[in-house]
Protein backbone atom coordinates (compact mmCIF):
# COMPACT_ATOMS: atom_id res chain seq x y z
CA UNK A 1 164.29 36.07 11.42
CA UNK A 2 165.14 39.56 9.24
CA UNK A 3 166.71 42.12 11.57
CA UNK A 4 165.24 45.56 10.79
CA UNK A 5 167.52 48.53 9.22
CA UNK A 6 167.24 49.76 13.12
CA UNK A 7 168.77 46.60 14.64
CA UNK A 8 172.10 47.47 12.46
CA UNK A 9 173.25 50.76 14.51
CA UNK A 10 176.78 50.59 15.37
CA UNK A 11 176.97 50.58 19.52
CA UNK A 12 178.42 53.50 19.82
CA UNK A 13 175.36 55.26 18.76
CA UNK A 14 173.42 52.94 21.80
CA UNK A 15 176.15 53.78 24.36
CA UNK A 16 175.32 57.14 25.57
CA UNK A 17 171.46 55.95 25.93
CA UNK A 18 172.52 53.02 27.77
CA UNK A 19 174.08 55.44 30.58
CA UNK A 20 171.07 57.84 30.59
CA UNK A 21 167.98 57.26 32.56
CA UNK A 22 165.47 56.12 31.35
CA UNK A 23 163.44 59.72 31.07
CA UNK A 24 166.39 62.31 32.03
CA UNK A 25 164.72 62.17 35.41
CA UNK A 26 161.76 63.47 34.97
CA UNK A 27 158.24 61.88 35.79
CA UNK A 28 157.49 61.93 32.12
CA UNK A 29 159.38 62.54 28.68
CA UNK A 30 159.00 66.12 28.36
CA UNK A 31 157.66 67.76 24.83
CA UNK A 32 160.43 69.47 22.75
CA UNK A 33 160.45 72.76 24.01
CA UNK A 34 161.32 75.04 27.19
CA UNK A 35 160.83 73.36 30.30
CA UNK A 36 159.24 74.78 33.07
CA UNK A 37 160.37 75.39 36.61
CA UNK A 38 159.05 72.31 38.13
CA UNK A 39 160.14 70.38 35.29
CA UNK A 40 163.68 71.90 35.22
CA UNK A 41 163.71 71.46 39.06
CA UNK A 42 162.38 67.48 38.46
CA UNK A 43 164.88 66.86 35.62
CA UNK A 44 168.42 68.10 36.89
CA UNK A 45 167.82 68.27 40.85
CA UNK A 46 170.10 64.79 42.11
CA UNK A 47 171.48 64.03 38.78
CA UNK A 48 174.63 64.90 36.81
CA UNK A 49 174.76 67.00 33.48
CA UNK A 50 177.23 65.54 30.81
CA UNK A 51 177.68 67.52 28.53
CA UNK A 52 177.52 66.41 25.21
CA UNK A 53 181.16 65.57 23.16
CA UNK A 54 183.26 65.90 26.12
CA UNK A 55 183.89 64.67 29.36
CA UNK A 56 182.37 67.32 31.52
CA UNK A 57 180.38 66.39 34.26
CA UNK A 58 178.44 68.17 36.84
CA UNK A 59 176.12 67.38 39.89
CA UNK A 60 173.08 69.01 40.71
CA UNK A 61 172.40 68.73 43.96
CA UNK A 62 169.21 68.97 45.91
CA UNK A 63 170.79 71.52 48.06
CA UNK A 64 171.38 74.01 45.48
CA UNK A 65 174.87 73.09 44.67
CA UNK A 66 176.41 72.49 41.94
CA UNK A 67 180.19 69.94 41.86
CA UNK A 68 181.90 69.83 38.59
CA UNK A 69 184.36 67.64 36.36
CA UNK A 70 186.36 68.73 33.89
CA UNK A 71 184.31 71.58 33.75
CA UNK A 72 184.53 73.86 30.56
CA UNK A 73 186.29 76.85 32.71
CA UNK A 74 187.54 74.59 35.42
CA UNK A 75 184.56 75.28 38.39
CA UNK A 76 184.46 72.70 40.91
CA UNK A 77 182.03 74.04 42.94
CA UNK A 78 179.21 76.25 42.29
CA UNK A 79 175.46 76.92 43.33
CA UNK A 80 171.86 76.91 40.53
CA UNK A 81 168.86 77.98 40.85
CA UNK A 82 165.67 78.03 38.85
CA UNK A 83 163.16 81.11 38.83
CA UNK A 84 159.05 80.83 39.22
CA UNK A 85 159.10 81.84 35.49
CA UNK A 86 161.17 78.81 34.45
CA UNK A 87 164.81 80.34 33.68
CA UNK A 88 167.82 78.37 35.57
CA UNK A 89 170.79 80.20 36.69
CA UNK A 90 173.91 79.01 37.24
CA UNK A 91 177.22 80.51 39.12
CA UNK A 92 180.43 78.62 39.77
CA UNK A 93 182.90 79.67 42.00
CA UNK A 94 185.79 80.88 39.85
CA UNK A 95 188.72 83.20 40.74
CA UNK A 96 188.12 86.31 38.60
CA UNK A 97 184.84 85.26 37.18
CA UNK A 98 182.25 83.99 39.34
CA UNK A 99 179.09 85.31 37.84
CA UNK A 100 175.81 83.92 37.52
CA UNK A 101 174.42 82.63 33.94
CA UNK A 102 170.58 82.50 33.72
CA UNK A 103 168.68 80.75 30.54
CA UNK A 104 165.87 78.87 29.54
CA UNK A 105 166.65 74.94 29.57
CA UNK A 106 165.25 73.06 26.74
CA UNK A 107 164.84 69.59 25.68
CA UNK A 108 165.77 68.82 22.09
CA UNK A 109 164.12 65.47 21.63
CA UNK A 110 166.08 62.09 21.98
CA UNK A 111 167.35 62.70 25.69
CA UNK A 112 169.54 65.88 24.79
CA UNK A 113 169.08 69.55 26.89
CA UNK A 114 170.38 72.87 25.77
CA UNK A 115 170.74 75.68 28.17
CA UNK A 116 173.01 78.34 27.10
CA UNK A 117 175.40 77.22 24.79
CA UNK A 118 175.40 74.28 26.35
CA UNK A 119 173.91 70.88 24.79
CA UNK A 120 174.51 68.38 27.62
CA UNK A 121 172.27 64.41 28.68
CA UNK A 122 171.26 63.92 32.33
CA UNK A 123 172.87 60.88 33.89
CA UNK A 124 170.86 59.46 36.36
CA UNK A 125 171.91 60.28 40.00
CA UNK A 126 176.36 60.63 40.81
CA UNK A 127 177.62 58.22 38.67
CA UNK A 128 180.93 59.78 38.87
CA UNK A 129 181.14 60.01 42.15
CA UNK A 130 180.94 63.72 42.50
């Protein structure tokens, strides 16, 4: 049997997928493109952001709050939000500079989100135990 060019991938490239769920958490692979509230809201709410390159982690809770790792500016705690209008703020609770960020969040195409400067994959539910 001929493996196709596709089979050949180093792992590495497989790796990151292989910790992702299998949609970001939403019902349905979104279109490239701004998300809406309710998808925002369907896609981040119970999972944890990683963002992308780096080992930066943060939970989304249901609640409204926000528990980071390694965060980029060191928040541990913080609270989001996302408008009717489909923008999602963010604050973290930083000594000096705790104020809230608001942007579109967008899906790229092959599991990646950018909001802000931010490029970052949803991993399904706490799997770091936040």
């Amino acid at each position: 049997m001929k493996l196709s060019k596709r089979a050949t991938f180093p792992v590495i490239f497989l790796a990151p997928i292989l910790l992702m769920s299998d949609n970001g958490g939403c019902a349905s692979t979104p279109e490239p493109g701004p998300l809406n509230s309710k998808q925002i809201v369907q896609t981040i709410s119970g999972n944890t952001v990683k963002l992308a390159g780096r080992e930066a982690y943060a939970l989304v809770g249901k609640d409204g709050k926000l528990t980071g790792l390694n965060t980029p500016k060191g928040g541990k705690k913080g609270a989001w939000r996302v408008s009717d209008n489909g923008v999602l703020c963010a604050r973290w609770e930083l000594a000096g500079d705790s104020k809230e960020n608001c942007d579109a969040m967008r899906y790229l195409g092959k599991k990646q989100y950018k909001w802000g400067g931010s490029t970052f994959v949803i991993l399904k539910g706490n799997p770091k135990g936040l």
